[in-house]
Protein backbone atom coordinates (compact mmCIF):
# COMPACT_ATOMS: atom_id res chain seq x y z
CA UNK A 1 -95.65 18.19 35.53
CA UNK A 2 -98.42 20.44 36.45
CA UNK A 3 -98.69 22.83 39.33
CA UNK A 4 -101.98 21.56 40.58
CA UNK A 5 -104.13 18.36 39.55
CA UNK A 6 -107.66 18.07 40.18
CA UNK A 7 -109.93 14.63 40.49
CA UNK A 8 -113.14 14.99 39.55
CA UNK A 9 -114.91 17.34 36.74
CA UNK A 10 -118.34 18.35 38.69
CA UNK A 11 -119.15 21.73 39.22
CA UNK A 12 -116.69 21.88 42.55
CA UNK A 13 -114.28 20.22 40.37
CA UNK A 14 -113.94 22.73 37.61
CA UNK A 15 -114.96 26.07 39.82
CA UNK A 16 -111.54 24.34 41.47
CA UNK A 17 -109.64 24.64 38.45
CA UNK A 18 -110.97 27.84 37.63
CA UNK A 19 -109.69 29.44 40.58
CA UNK A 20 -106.55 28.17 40.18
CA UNK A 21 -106.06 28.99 36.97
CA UNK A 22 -106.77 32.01 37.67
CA UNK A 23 -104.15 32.55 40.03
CA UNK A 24 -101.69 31.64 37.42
CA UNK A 25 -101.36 27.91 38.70
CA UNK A 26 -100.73 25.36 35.63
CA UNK A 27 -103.90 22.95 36.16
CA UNK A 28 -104.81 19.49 34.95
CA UNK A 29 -108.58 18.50 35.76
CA UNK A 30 -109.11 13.92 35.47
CA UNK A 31 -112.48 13.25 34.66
CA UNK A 32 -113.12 9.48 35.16
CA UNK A 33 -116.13 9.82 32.69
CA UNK A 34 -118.23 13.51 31.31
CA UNK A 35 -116.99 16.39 32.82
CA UNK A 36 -120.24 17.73 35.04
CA UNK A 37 -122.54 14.32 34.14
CA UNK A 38 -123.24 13.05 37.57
CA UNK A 39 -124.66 15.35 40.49
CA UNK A 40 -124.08 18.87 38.99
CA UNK A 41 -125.90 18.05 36.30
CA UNK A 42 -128.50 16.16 37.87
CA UNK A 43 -129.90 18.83 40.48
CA UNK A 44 -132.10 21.53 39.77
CA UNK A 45 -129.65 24.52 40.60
CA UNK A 46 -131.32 26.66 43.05
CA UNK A 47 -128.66 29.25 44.64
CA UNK A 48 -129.97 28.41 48.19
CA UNK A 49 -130.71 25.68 50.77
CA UNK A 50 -134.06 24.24 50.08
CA UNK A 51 -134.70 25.78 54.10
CA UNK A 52 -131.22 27.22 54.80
CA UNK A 53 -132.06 28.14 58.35
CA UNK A 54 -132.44 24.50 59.46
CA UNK A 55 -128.25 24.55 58.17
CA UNK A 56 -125.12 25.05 60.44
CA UNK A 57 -123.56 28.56 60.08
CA UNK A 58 -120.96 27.06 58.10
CA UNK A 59 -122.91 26.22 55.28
CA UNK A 60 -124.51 29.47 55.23
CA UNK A 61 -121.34 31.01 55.09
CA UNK A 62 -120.12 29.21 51.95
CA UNK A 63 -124.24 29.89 50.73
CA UNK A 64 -123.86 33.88 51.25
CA UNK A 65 -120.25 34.06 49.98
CA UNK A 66 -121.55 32.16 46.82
CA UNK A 67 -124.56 34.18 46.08
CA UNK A 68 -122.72 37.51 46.37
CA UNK A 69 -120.59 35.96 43.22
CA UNK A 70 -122.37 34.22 41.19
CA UNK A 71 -123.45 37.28 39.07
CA UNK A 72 -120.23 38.48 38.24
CA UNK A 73 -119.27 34.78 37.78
CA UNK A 74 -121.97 33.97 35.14
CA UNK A 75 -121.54 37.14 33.34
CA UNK A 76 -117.44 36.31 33.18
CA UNK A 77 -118.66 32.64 31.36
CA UNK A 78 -121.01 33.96 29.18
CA UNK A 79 -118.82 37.02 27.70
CA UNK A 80 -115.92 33.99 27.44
CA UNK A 81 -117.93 31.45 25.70
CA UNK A 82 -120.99 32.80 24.32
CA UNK A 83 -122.59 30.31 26.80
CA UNK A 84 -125.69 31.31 28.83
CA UNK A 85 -126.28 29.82 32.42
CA UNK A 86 -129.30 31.03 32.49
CA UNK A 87 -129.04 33.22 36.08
CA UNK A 88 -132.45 33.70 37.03
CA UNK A 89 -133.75 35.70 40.34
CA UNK A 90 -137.46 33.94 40.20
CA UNK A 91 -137.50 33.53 44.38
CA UNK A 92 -138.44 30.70 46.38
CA UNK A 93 -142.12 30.63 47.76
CA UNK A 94 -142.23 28.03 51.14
CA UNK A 95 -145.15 26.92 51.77
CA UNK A 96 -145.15 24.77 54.48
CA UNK A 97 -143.09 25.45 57.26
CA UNK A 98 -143.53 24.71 61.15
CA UNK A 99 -140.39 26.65 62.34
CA UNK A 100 -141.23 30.07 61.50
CA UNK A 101 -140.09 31.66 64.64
CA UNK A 102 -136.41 30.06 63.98
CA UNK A 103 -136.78 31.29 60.22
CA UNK A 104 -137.78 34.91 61.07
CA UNK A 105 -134.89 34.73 63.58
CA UNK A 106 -132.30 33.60 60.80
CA UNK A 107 -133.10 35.97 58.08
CA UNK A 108 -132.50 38.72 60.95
CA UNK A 109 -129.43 37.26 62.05
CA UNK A 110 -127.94 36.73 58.82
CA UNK A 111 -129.83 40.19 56.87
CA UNK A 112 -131.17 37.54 54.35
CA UNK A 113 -134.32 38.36 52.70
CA UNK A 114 -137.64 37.19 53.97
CA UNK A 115 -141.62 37.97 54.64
CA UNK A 116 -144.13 36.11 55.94
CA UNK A 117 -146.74 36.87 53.26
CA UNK A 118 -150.83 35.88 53.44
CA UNK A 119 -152.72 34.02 50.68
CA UNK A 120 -153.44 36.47 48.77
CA UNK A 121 -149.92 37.67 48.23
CA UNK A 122 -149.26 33.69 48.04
CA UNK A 123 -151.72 33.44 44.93
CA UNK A 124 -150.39 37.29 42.92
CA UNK A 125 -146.82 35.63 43.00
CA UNK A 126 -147.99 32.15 41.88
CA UNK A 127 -151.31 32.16 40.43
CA UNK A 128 -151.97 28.88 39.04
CA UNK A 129 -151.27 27.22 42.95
CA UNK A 130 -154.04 24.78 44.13
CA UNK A 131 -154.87 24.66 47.38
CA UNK A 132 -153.47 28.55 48.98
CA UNK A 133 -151.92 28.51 52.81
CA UNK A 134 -152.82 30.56 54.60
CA UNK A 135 -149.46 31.93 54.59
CA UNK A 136 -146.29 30.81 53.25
CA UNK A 137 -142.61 32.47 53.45
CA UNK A 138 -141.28 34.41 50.74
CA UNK A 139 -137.64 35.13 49.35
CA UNK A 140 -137.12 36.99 46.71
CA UNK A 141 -133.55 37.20 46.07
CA UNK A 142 -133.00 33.23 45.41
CA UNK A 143 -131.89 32.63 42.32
CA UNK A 144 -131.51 29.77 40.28
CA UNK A 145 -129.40 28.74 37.16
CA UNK A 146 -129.66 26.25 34.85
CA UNK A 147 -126.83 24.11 36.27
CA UNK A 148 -126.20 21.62 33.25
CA UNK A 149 -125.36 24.88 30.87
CA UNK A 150 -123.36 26.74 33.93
CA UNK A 151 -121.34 23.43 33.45
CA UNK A 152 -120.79 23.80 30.03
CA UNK A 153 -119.79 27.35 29.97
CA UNK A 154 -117.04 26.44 32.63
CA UNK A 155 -115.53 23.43 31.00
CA UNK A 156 -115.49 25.48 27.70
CA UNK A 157 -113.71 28.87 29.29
CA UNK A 158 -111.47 26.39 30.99
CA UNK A 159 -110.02 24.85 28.13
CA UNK A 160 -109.93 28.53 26.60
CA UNK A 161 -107.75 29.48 29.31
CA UNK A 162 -105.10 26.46 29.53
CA UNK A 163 -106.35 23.95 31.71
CA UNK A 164 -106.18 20.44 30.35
CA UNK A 165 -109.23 18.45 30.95
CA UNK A 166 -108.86 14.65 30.44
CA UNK A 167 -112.59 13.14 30.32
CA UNK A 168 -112.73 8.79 30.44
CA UNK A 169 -109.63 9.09 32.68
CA UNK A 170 -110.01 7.27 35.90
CA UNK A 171 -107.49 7.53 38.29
CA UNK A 172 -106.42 4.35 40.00
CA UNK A 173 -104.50 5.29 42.44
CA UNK A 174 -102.32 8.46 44.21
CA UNK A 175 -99.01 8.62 44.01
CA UNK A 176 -97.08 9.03 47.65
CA UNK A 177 -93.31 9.76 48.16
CA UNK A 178 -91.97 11.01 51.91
CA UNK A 179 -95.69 11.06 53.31
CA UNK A 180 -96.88 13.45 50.56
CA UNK A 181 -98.91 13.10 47.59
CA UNK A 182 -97.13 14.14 44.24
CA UNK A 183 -99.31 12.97 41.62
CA UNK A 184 -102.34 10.25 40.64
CA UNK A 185 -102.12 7.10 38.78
CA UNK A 186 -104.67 6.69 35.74
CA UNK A 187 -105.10 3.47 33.44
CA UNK A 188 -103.91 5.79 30.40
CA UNK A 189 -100.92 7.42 32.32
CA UNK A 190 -98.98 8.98 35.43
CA UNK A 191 -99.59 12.30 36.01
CA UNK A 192 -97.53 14.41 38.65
CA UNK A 193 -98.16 17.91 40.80
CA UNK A 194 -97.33 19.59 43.26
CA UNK A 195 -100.38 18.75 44.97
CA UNK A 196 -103.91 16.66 44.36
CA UNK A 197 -107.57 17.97 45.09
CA UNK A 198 -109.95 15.55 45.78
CA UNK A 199 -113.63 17.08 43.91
CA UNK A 200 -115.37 13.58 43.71
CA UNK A 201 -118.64 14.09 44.82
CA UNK A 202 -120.10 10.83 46.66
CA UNK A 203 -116.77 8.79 45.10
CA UNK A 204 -114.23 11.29 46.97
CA UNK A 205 -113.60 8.83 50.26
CA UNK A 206 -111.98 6.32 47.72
CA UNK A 207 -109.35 8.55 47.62
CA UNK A 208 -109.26 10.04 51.28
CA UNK A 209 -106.77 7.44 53.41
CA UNK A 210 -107.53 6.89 56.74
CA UNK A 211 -110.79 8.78 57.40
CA UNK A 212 -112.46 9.65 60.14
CA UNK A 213 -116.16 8.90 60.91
CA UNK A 214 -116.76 12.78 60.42
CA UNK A 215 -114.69 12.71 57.42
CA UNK A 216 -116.90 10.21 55.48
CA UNK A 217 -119.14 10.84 52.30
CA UNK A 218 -121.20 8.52 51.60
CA UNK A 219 -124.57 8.47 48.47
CA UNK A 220 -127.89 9.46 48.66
CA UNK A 221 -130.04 9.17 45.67
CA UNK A 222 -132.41 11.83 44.37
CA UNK A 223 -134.50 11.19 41.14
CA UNK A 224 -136.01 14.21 39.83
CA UNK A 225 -138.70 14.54 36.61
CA UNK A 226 -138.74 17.26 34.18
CA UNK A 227 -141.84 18.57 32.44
CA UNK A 228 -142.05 20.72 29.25
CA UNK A 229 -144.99 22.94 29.96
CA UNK A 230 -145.27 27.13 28.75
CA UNK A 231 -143.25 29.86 29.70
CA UNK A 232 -144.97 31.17 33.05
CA UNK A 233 -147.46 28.04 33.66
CA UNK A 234 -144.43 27.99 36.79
CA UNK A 235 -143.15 31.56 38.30
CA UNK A 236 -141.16 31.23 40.99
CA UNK A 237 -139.74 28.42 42.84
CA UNK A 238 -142.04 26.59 44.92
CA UNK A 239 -141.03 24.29 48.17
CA UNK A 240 -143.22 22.21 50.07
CA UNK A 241 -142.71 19.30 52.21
CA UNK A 242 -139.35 18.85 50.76
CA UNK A 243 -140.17 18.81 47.58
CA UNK A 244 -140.01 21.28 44.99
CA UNK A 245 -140.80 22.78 41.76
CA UNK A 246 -138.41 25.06 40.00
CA UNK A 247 -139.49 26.62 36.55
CA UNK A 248 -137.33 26.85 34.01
CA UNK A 249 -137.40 30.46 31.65
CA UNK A 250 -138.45 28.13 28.30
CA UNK A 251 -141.07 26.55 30.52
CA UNK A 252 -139.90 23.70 31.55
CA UNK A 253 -140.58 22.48 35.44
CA UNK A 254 -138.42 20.28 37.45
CA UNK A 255 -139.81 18.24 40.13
CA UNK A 256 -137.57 17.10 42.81
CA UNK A 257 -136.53 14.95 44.57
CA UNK A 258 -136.46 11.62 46.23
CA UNK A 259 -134.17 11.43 49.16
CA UNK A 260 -132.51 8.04 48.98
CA UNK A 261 -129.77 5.70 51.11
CA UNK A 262 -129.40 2.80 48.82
CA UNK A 263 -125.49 3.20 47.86
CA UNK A 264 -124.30 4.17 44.54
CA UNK A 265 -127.57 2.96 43.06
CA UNK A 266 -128.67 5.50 40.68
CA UNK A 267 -131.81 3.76 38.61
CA UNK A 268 -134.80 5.55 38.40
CA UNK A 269 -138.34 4.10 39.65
CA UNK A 270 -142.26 4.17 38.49
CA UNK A 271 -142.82 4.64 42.33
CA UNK A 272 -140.80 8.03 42.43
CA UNK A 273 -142.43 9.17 39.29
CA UNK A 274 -145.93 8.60 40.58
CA UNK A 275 -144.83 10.34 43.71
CA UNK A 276 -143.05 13.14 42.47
CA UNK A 277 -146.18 13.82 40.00
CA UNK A 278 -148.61 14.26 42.12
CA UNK A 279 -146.71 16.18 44.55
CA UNK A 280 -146.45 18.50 41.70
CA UNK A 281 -150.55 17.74 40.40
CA UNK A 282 -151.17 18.33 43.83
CA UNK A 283 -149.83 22.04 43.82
CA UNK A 284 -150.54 23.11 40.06
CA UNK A 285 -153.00 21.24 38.85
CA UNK A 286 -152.43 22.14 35.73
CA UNK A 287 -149.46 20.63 35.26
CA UNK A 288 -151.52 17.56 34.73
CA UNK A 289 -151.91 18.56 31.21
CA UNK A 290 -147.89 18.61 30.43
CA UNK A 291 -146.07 15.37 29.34
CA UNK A 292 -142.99 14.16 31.36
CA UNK A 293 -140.34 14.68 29.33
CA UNK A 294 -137.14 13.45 31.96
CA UNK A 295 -136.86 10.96 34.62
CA UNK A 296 -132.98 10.88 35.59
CA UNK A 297 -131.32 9.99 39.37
CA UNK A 298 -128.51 11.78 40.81
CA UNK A 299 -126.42 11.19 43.81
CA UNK A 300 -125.63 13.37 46.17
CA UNK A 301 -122.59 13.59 48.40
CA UNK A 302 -123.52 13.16 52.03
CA UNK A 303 -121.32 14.14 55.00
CA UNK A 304 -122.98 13.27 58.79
CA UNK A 305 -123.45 17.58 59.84
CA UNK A 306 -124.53 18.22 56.33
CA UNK A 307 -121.10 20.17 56.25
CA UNK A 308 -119.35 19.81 53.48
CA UNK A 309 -115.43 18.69 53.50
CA UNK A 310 -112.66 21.30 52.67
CA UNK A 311 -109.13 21.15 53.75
CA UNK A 312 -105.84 19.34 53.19
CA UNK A 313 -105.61 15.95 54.64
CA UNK A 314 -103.80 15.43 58.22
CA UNK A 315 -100.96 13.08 57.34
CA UNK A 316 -100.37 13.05 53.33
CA UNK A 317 -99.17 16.50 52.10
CA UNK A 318 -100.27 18.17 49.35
CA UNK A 319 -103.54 16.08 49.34
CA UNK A 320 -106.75 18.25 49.64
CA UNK A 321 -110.85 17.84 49.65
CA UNK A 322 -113.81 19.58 48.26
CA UNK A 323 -116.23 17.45 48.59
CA UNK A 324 -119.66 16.40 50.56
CA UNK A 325 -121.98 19.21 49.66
CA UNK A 326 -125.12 17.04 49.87
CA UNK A 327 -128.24 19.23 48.29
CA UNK A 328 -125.77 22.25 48.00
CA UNK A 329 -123.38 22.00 45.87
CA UNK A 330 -123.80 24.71 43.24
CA UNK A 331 -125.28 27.20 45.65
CA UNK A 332 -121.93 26.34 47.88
CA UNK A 333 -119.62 25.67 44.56
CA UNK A 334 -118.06 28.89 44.39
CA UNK A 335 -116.79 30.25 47.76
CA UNK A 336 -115.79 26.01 48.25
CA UNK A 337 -113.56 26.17 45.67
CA UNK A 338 -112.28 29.64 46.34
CA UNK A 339 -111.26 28.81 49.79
CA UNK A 340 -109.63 25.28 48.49
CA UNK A 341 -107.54 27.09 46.44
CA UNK A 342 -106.46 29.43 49.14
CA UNK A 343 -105.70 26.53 51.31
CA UNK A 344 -103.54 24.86 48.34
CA UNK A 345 -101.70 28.06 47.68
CA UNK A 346 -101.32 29.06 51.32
CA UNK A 347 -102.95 32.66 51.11
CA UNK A 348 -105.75 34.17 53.50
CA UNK A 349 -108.42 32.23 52.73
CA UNK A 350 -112.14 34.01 52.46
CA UNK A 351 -113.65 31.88 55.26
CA UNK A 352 -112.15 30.36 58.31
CA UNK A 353 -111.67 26.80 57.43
CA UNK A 354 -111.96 25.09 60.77
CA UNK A 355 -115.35 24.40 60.25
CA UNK A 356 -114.76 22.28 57.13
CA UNK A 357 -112.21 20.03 58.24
C-alpha cells in the first residue's frame, strides 16, 4: 500500500513523484515502458514557449513559476546523482514575428525580458546567420536543458530517495470502490493508494472517465533532426516561422519540429527531414556541411486552449491529472507538478488551480 501512485514516468510524471516524496508521501511511479522515452525525451528542452505571448496567462504562470526553479532544481539533481542536465542560459533570438506590439506589451506586463534589437546586434549574437532581419526580438534569460539527461538525473535521485519505479508495467485498469479510486490494475499486479495521478502525456484520457470536450488530450506529432556540428557553429537559440534551432554545449543542433494530427502515429518521414533541413540550411548555411546524426518523432499532448490539465477529477475521488502540456512540458514540468501535489495533499497550492481544470 503506498500513499500516492503515479501513471506515467515522463518528466511531469517523475517531477510528480519528486514532489511528493518530498513531502514525506510513500510513492510508487508505473511506467508502461522507459521511464522519460516518449515526449520528454523527444523535445528539445527550451525553458520557454516557442512565442509565450501568443499563450493564455495560465500557461505563463506555470512558465514563470518554473523558470524561477529550475536552477535550484538542477543543481539539487546534479549534487544527488553526479548527473548533469546541462542548464544552459544561451537565449532565444526570434526572428520573424508580426505581433510585436502584443510582444512588447507582454514582456511589460509580465517584467519578462525582451528588446527589439537591429541587424547588427542580430548578426554579434549569432554570427554565422544567413540572410539578417532587419530586426528580430531578443531574450536573454531563456534557458534550455538537455531534457533526455534532466530525465535521467530525476529517475536516478528518485530511486535514491525511496520511490519505487516499475518500468514495462502497464496499467490496465483503475481500481474504484464507493466512487473513489484506490489503486490501478497492471498485467504483473494490483497496486493500491490512497490516491492515483494521471501523468500520461497524449495516453492520459484512457484513464480520465467521462471527459469533457475541454478535458480531452489528444496527439500531435513532432519529428525533430539532430546534427553533430562544433561547439559554437550554433549560439543561441534561434526561432523562425515555427521552427527552431537550439544548440547544444558539445555542438550538437536540434532542428524542430513538424506539427502533426495523425493520431498516435509516431514514424518519422524523408519529407520532414528535407523540410526541417533546409529550414535550418536556410538560416546557417553552414550547417550544410554537418551530417544528420538523429531523426526521431515525438508526440505531444494536446488540450483545445493549449492549457494544460491539472486537478482531481469531478466524480471519482482521489483520481488526479497532470497532463496536456502540448510544446511545454518541461518549461511547465515543475510548478505542474508542484501544484498537483498540493491539490493531492490538500495544502495551499502555488497557483490558483481554476484555470487548469
Amino acid at each position: 500500500m503506498f500513499d500516492h501512485i503515479v501513471i506515467g514516468g515522463g518528466i511531469n510524471g517523475l517531477l510528480t513523484a519528486y514532489y511528493l516524496n518530498q513531502a514525506g508521501a510513500s510513492v510508487c511511479l508505473l511506467e508502461r515502458a522507459i521511464v522519460g522515452k516518449e515526449s520528454s525525451w523527444a523535445g528539445g528542452g527550451i525553458l520557454s514557449p516557442l512565442y509565450p505571448w501568443r499563450y493564455p496567462e495560465a500557461v505563463t504562470e506555470l512558465v514563470q513559476w518554473s523558470q524561477q526553479v529550475y536552477p535550484e532544481l538542477v543543481n539539487t539533481l546534479y549534487q544527488s546523482t553526479g548527473l548533469d542536465p546541462e542548464l544552459h542560459r544561451s537565449g532565444m533570438l526570434v526572428l520573424s514575428e508580426p505581433q510585436i506590439d502584443q510582444a512588447m506589451n507582454w514582456a511589460q506586463q509580465t517584467h519578462a525580458e525582451l528588446s527589439l534589437i537591429d541587424s547588427d546586434q542580430i548578426r554579434h549574437l549569432e554570427p554565422k546567420l544567413g540572410p539578417i532581419p532587419n530586426q528580430a526580438l531578443w531574450m536573454p534569460q531563456v534557458g534550455q536543458v538537455r531534457n533526455p539527461r534532466f530525465v535521467a538525473a530525476l529517475r536516478e535521485h528518485l530511486i535514491r530517495h525511496g520511490v519505487q519505479i516499475q518500468e514495462n508495467s502497464e496499467v490496465t485498469d483503475l481500481i474504484v470502490e464507493n466512487q473513489a479510486v484506490c489503486g490501478v490494475k497492471t498485467e504483473q499486479a494490483d497496486f493500491r493508494a490512497a490516491a492515483v495521478a494521471v501523468t500520461c502525456g497524449a495516453w492520459s484520457s484512457r484513464f480520465w472517465p467521462e471527459q469533457e470536450d475541454h478535458l480531452q488530450i489528444t496527439p500531435v506529432k513532432g519529428q525533430m533532426v539532430l546534427l553533430k556540428t562544433e561547439p559554437g557553429l550554433v549560439q543561441r537559440i534561434v526561432l523562425f516561422a515555427d521552427k527552431y534551432l537550439i544548440p547544444r554545449l558539445d555542438g550538437r543542433v536540434l532542428i524542430g519540429s513538424t506539427l502533426e494530427h495523425v493520431g498516435f502515429n509516431k514514424s518519422t518521414t524523408d519529407t520532414a527531414q528535407d523540410n526541417l533541413l533546409d529550414f535550418a540550411h536556410h538560416l546557417i548555411p553552414a550547417l550544410q556541411d554537418f551530417p544528420v546524426e538523429h531523426h526521431w518523432a515525438g508526440l505531444r499532448p494536446g488540450t483545445p486552449d493549449n492549457i494544460p490539465r491539472i486537478c482531481e477529477h469531478p466524480t471519482l475521488k482521489g483520481l488526479f491529472i497532470n497532463a496536456g502540456h502540448f510544446r511545454n512540458g518541461v518549461v511547465t514540468a515543475p510548478a505542474s507538478a508542484q501544484l498537483l501535489t498540493n491539490l493531492m495533499l490538500k495544502q495551499q497550492t502555488i497557483l490558483d488551480p481554476k484555470p487548469y481544470c
